[in-house]
C-alpha atoms as a PDB file:
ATOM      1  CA  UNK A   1       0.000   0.000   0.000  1.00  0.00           C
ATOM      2  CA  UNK A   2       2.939   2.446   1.137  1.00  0.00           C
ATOM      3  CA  UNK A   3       5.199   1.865  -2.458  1.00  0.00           C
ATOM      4  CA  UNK A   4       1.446   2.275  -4.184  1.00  0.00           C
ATOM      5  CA  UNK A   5       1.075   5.659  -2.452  1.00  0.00           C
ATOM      6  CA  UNK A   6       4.613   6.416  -3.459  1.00  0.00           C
ATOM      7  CA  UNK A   7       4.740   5.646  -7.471  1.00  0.00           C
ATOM      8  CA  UNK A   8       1.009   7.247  -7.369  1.00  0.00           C
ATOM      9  CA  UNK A   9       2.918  10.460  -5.947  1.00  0.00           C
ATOM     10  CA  UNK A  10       6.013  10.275  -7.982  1.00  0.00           C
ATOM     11  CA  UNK A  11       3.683  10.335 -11.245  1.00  0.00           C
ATOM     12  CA  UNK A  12       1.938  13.254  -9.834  1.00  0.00           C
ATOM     13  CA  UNK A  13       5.192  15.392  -9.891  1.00  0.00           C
ATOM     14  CA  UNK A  14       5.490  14.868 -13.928  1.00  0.00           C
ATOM     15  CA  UNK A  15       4.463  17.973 -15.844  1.00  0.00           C
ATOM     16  CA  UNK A  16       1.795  17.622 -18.679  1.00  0.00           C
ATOM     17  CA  UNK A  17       3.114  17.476 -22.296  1.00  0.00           C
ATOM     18  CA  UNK A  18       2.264  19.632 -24.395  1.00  0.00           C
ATOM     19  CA  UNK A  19      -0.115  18.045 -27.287  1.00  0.00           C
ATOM     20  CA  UNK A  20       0.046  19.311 -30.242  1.00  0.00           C
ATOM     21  CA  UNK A  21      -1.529  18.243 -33.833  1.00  0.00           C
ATOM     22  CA  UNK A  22       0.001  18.585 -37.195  1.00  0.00           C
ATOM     23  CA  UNK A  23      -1.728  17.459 -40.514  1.00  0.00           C
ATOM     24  CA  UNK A  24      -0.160  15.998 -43.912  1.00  0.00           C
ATOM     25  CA  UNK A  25      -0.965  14.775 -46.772  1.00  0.00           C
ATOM     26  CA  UNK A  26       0.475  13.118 -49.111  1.00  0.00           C
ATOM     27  CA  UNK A  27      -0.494  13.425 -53.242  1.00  0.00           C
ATOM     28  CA  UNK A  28       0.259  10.391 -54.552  1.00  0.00           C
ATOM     29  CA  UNK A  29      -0.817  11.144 -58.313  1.00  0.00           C
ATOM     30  CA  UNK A  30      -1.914  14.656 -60.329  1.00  0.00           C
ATOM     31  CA  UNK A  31      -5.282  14.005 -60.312  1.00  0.00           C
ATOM     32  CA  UNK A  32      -6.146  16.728 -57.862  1.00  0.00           C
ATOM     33  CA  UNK A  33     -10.158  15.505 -57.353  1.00  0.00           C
ATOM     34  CA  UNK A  34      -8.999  12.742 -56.529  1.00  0.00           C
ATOM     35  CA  UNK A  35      -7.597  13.700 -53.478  1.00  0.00           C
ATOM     36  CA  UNK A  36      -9.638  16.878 -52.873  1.00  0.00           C
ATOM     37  CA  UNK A  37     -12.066  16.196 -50.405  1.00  0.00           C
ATOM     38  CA  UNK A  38      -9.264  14.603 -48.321  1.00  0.00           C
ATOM     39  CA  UNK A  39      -7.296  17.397 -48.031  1.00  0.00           C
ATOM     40  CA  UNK A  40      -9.820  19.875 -47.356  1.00  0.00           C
ATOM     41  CA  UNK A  41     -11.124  18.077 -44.550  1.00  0.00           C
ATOM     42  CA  UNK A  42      -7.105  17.319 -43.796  1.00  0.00           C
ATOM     43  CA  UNK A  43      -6.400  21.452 -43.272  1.00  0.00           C
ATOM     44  CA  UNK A  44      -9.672  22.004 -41.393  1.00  0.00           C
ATOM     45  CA  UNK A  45      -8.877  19.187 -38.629  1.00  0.00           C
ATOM     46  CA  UNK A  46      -7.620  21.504 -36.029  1.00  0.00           C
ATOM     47  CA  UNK A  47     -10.476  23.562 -36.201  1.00  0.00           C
ATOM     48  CA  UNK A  48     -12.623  20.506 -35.080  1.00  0.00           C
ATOM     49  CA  UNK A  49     -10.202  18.896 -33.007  1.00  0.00           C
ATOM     50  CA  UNK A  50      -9.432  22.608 -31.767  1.00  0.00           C
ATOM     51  CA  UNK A  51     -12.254  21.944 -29.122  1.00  0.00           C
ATOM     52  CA  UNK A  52     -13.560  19.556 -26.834  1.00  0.00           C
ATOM     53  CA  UNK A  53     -16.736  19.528 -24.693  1.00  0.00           C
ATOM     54  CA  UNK A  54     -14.931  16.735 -22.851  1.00  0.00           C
ATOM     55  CA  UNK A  55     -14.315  18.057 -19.441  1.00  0.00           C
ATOM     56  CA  UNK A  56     -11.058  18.707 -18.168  1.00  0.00           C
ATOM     57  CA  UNK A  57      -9.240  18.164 -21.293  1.00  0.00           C
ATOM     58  CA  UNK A  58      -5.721  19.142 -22.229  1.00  0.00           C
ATOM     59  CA  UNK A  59      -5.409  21.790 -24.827  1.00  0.00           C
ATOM     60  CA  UNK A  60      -4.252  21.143 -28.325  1.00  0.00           C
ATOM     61  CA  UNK A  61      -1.788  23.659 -30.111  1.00  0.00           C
ATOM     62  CA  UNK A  62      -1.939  23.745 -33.638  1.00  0.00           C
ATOM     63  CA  UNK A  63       1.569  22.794 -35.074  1.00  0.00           C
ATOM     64  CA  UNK A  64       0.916  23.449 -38.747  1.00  0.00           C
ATOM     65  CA  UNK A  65      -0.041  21.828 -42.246  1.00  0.00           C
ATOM     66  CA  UNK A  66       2.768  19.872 -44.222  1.00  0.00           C
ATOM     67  CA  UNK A  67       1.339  18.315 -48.067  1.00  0.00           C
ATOM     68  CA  UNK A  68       3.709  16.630 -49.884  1.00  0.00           C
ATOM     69  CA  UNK A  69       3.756  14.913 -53.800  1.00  0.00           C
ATOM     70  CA  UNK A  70       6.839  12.833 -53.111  1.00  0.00           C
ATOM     71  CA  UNK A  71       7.935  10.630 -50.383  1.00  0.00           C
ATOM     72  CA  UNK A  72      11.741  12.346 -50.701  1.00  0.00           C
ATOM     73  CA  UNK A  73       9.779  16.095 -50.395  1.00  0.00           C
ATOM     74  CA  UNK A  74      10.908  18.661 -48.891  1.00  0.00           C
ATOM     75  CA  UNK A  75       7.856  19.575 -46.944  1.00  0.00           C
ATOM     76  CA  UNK A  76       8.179  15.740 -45.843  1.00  0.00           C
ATOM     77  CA  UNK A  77      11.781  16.604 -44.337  1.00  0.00           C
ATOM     78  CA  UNK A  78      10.398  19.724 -42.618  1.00  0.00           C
ATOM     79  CA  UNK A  79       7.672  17.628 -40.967  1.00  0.00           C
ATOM     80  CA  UNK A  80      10.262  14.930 -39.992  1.00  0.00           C
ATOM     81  CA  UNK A  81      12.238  17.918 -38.183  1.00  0.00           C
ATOM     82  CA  UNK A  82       8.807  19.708 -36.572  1.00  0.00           C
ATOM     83  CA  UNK A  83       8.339  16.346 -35.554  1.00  0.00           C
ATOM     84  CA  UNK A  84      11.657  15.863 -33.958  1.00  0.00           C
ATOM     85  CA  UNK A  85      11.978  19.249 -32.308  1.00  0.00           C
ATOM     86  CA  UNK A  86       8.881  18.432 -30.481  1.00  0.00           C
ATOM     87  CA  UNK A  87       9.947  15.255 -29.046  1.00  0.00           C
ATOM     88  CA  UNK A  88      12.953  16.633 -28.384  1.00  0.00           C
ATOM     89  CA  UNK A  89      10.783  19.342 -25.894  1.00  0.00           C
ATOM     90  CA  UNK A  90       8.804  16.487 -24.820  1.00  0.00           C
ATOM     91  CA  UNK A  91       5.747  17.394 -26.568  1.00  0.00           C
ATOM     92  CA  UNK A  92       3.564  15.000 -27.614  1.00  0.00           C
ATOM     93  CA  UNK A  93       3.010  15.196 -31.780  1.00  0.00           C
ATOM     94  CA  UNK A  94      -0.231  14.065 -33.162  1.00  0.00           C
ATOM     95  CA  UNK A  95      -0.483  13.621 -36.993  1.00  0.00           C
ATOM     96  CA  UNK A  96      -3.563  13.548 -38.881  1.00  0.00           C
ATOM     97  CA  UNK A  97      -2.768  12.595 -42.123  1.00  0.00           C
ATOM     98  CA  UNK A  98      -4.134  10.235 -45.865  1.00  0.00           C
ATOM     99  CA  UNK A  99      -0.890   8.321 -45.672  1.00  0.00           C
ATOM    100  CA  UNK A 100       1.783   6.518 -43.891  1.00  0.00           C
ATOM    101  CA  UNK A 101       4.269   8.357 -46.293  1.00  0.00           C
ATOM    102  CA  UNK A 102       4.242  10.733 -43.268  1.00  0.00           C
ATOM    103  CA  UNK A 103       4.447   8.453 -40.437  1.00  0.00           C
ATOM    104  CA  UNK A 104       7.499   6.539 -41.766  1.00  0.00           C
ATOM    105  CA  UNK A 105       9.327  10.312 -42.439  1.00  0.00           C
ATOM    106  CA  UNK A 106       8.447  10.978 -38.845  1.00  0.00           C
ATOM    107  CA  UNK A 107       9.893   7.747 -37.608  1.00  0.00           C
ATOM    108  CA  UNK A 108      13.500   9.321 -39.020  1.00  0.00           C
ATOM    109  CA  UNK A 109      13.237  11.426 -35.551  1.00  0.00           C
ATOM    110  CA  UNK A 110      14.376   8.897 -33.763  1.00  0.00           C
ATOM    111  CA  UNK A 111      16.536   6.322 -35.631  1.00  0.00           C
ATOM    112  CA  UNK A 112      19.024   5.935 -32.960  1.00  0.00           C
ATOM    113  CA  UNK A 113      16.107   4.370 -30.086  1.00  0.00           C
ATOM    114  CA  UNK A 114      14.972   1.008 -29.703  1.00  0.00           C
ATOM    115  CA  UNK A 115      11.269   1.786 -31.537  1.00  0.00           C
ATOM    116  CA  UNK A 116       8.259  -0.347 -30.870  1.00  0.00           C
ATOM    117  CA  UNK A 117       5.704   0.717 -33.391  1.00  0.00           C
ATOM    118  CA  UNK A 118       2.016  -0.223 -32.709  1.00  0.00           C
ATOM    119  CA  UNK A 119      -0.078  -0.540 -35.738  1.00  0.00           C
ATOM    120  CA  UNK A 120      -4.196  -0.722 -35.287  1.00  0.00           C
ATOM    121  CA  UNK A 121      -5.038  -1.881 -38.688  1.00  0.00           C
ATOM    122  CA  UNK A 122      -6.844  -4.811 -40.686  1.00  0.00           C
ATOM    123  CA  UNK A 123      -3.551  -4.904 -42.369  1.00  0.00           C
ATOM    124  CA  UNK A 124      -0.463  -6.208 -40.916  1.00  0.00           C
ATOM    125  CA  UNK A 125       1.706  -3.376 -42.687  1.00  0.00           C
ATOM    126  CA  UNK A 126       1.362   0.324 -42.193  1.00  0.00           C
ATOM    127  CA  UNK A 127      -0.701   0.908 -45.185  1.00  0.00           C
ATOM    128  CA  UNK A 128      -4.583   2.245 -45.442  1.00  0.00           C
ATOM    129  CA  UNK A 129      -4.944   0.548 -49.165  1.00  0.00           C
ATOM    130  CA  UNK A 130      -3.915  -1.936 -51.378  1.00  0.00           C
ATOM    131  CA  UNK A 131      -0.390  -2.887 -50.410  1.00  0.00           C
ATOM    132  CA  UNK A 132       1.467  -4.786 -53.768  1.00  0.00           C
ATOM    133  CA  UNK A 133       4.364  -5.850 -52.019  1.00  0.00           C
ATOM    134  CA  UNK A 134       3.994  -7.772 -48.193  1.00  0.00           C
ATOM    135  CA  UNK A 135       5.258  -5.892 -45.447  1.00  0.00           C
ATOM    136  CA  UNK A 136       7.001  -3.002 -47.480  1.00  0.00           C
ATOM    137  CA  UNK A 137       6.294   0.016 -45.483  1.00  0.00           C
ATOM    138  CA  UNK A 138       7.867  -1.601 -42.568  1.00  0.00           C
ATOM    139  CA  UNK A 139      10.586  -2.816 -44.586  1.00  0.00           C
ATOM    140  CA  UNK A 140      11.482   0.111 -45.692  1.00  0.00           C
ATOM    141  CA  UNK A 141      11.345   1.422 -42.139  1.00  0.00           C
ATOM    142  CA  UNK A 142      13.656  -1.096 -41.186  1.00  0.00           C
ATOM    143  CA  UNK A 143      16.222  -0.404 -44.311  1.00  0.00           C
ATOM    144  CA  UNK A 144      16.654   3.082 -42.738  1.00  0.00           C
ATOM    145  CA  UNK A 145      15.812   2.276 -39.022  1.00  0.00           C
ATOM    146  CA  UNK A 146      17.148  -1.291 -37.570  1.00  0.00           C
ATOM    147  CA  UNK A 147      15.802  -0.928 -34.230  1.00  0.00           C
ATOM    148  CA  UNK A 148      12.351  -0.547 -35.377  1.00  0.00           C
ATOM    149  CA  UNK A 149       9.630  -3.499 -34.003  1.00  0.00           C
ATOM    150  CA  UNK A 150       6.479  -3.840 -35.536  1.00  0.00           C
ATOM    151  CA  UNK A 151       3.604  -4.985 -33.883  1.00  0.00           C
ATOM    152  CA  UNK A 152       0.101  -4.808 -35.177  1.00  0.00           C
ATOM    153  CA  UNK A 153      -3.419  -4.986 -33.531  1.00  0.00           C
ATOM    154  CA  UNK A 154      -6.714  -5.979 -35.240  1.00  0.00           C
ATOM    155  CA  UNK A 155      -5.638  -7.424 -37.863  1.00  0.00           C
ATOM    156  CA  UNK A 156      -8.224  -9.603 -40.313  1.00  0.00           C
ATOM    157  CA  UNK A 157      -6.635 -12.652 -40.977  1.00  0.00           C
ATOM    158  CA  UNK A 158      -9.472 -13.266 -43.357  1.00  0.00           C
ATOM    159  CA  UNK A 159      -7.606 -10.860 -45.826  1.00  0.00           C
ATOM    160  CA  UNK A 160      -4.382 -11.830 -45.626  1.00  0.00           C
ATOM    161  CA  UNK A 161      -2.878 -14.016 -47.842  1.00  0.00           C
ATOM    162  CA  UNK A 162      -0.479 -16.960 -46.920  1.00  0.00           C
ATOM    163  CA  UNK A 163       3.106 -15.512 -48.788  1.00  0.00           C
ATOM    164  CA  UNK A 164       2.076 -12.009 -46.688  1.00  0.00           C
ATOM    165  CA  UNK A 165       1.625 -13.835 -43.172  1.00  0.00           C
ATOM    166  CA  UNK A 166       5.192 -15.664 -44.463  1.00  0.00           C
ATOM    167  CA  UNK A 167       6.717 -12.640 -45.363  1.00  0.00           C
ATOM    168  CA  UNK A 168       5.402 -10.813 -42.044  1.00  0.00           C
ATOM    169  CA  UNK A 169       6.852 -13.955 -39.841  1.00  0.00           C
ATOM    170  CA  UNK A 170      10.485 -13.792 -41.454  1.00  0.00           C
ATOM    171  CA  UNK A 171      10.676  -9.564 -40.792  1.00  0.00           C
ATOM    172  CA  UNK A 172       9.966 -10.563 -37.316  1.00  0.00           C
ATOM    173  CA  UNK A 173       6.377  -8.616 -37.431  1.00  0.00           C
ATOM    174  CA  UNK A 174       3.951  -9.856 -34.329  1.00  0.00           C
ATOM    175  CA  UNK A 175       0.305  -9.403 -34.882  1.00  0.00           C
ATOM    176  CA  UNK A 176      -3.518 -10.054 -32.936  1.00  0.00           C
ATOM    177  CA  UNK A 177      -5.958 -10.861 -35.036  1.00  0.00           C
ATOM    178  CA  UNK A 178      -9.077  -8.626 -35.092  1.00  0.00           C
ATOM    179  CA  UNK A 179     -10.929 -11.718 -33.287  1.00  0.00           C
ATOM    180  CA  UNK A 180      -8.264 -11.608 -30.311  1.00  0.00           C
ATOM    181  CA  UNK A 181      -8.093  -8.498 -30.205  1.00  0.00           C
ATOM    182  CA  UNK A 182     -11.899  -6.842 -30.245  1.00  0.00           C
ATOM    183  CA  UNK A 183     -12.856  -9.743 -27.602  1.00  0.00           C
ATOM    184  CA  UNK A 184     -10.269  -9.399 -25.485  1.00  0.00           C
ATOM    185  CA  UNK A 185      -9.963  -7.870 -21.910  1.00  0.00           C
ATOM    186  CA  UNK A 186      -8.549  -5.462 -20.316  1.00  0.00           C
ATOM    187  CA  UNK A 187      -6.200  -7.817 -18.312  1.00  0.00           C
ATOM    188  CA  UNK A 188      -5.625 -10.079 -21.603  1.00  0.00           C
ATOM    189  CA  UNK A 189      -4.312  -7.238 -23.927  1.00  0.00           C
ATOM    190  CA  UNK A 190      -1.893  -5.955 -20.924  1.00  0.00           C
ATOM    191  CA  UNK A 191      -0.644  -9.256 -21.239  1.00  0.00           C
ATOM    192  CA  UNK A 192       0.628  -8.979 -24.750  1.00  0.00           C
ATOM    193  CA  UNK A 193       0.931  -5.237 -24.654  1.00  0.00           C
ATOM    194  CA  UNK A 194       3.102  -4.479 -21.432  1.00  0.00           C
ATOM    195  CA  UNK A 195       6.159  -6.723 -22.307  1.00  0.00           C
ATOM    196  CA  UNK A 196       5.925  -5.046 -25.865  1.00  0.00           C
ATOM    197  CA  UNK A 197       6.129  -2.162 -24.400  1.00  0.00           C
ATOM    198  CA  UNK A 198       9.318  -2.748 -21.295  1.00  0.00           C
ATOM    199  CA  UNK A 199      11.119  -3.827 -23.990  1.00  0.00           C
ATOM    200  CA  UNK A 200      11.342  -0.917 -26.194  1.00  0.00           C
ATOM    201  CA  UNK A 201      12.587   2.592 -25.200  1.00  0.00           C
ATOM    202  CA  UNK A 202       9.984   4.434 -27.560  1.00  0.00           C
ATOM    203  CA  UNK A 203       6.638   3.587 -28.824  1.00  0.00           C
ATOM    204  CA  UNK A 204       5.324   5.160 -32.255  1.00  0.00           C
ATOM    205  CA  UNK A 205       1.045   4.526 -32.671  1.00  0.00           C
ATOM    206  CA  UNK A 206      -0.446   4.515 -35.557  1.00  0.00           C
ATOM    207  CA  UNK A 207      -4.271   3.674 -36.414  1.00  0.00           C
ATOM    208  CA  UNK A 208      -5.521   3.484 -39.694  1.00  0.00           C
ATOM    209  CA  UNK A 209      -8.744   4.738 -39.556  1.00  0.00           C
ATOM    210  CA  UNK A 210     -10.657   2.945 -42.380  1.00  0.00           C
ATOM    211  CA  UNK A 211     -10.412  -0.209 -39.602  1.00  0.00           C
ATOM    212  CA  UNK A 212     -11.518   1.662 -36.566  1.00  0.00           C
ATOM    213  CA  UNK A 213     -14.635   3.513 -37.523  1.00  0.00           C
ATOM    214  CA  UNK A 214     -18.020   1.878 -36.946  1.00  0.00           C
ATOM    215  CA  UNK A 215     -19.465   2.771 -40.738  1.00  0.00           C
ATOM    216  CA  UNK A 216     -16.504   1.257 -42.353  1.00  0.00           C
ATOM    217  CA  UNK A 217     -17.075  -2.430 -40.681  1.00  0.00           C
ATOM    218  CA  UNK A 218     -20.722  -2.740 -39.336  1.00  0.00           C
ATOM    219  CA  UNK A 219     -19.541  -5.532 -37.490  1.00  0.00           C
ATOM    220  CA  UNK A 220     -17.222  -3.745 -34.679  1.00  0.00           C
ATOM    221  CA  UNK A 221     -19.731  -2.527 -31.599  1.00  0.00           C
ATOM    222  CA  UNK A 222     -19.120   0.184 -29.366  1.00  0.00           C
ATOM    223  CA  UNK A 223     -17.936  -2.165 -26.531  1.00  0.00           C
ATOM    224  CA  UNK A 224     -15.708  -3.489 -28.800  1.00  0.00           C
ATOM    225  CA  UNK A 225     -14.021   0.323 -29.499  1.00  0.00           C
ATOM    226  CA  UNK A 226     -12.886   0.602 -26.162  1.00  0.00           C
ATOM    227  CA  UNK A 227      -9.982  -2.057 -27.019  1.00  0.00           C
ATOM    228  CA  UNK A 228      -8.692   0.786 -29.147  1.00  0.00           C
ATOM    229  CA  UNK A 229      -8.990   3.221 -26.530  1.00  0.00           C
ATOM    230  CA  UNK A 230      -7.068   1.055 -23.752  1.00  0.00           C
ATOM    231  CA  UNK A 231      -4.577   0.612 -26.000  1.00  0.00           C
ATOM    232  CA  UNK A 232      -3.758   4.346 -26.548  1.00  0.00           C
ATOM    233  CA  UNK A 233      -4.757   4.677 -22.248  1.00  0.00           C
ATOM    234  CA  UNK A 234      -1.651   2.020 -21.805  1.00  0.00           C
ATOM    235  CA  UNK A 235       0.779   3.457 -24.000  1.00  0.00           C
ATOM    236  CA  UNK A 236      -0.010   7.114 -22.242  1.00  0.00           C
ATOM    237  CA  UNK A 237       0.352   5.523 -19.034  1.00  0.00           C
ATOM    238  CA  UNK A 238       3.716   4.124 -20.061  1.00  0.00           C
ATOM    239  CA  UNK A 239       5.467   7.546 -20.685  1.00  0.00           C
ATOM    240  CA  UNK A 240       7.180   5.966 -23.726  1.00  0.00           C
ATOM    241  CA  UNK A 241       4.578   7.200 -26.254  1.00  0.00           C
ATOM    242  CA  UNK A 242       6.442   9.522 -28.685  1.00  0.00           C
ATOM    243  CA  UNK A 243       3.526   9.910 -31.651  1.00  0.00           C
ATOM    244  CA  UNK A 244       0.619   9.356 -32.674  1.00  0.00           C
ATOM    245  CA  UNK A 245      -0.442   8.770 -36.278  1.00  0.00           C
ATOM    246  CA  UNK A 246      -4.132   8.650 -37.257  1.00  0.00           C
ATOM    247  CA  UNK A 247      -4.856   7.939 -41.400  1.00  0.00           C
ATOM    248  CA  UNK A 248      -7.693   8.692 -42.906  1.00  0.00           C
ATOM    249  CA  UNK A 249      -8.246   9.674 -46.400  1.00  0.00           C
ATOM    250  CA  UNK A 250     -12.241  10.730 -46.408  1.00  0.00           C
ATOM    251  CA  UNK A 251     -13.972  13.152 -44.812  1.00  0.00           C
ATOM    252  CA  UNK A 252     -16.101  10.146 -43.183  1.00  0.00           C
ATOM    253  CA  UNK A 253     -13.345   9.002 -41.192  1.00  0.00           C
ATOM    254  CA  UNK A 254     -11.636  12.288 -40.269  1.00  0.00           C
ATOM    255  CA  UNK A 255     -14.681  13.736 -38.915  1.00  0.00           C
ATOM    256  CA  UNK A 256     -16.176  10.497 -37.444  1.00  0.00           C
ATOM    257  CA  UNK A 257     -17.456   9.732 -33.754  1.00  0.00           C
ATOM    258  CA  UNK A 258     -14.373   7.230 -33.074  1.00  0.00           C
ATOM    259  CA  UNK A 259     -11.914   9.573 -34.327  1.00  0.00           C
ATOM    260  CA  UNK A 260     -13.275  12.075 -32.060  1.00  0.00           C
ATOM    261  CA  UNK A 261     -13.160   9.798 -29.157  1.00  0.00           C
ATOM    262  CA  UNK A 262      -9.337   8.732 -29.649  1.00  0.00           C
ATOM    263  CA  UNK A 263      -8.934  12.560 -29.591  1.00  0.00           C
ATOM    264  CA  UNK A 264     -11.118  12.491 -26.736  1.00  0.00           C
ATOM    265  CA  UNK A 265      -9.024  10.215 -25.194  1.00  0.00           C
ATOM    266  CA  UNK A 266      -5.575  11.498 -25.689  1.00  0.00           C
ATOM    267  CA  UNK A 267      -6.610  15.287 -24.001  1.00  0.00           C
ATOM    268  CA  UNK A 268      -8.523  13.626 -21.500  1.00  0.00           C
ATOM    269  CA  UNK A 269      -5.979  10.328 -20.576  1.00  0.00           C
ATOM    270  CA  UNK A 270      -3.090  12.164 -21.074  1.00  0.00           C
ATOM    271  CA  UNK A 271      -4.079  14.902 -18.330  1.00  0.00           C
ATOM    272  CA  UNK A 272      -5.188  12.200 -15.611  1.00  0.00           C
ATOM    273  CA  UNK A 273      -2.518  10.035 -16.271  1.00  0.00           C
ATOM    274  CA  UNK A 274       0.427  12.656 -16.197  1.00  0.00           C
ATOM    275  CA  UNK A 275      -0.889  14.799 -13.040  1.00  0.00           C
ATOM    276  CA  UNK A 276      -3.125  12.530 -11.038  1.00  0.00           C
ATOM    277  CA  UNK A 277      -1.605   9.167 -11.722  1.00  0.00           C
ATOM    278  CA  UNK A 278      -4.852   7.646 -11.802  1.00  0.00           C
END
């Protein structure tokens, strides 16, 4: 009871982070209608994420719009080093953004750490569509980044082929299925979560948001979302959480209910975890 009393007081003393949100997107083709509606919604975020009628809630600073049409851009590179400057201050980066073009340049902030990266996703890769080659975003995460660990939440084994499961096995990539992972409890996804997390110095999140979001797959319930929203409470908790990525590449998913709640739950979790402990 006494040690209890004195961890719950030792977390007390740690100052809030600062939170702050920065949007990207990424053109992947010059077909500009084709990404419109995306990026429109992408540069308005902040003025919906802006406020919350959550109560006590941690403010959100607004850290700045970075599109790109390449993945070697240079607006890429200056959201790798906004990126890194804020970690650096301790801040807590949140990117909003159509593709994970932006999460792996952001993942260059850190090269020299042991990384866990969490991925909530269908897929086992970092990728919101179709993915032609197995496992290559994380691949190429690892050509630049060795200490990078992959492991992803959610996933619907349904939809993955045998040569990518293979090909996910051999790069060392550890996965729950969406079954596991959507009926599990609290005390259950600690148990494959908290050694995950011990054994890595920083953790990177990122959540596709086409497999989170109620009106994408009818099938995942409300009591079911809060799996998501432990997951992001735990790695908060942790003080190893570095940034957050959140894809989306539709207005349906930017503006939706669960996206709202994750933000929800980072300005809310991230205040009673960092000054009450609790």
């Amino acid at each position: 009871m006494f040690k209890h009393i004195i961890q719950k007081f030792h977390r007390a003393k740690v100052p809030s982070r600062e939170l702050v949100l920065i949007s990207s997107f990424f053109k992947e083709a010059d077909d500009y209608s084709l990404y419109y509606e995306a990026e429109q919604a992408i540069e308005s975020v902040f003025d919906w994420y802006e406020y919350s009628d959550t109560p006590h809630s941690a403010h959100m600073n607004n850290g700045g719009y970075f599109p790109a049409r390449t993945s070697g851009s240079l607006e890429l590179k200056k959201l790798s080093q906004c990126v890194c400057t804020l970690i650096q201050r301790n801040a807590l980066p949140v990117i909003i953004s159509n593709s994970c073009q932006s999460f792996k340049a952001c993942l260059t902030s850190f090269q020299t750490d042991k990384t866990g990266i969490i991925n909530l996703n269908r897929k086992i890769d970092l990728a919101s569509g179709i993915n032609l080659i197995p496992v290559q975003n994380y691949t190429e995460i690892t050509a630049e980044h060795i200490n990078a660990e992959l492991l992803s939440l959610g996933v619907d084994e349904n939809a993955v082929l045998p040569f990518e499961s293979q090909a996910a096995m051999s790069s060392g990539v550890q996965w729950l299925s969406s079954q596991a992972f959507y009926s599990a409890d609290t005390e259950k996804l600690h148990h494959t979560l908290d050694p995950y997390i011990q054994r890595h110095e920083r953790i990177a999140l990122y959540i596709d948001l086409g497999s989170v979001v109620r009106k994408m797959i009818p099938t995942l319930y409300t009591s079911q979302f809060d799996s998501v929203l432990n997951v992001i409470q735990a790695l908060i908790t942790s003080e190893k959480l570095v940034l957050i990525h959140l894809t989306g590449d539709a207005e349906s998913l930017l503006f939706s209910r669960e996206t709202k709640k994750i933000l929800d739950k980072i300005r809310t979790n991230h205040l009673s975890e960092y000054l009450t402990g609790s």
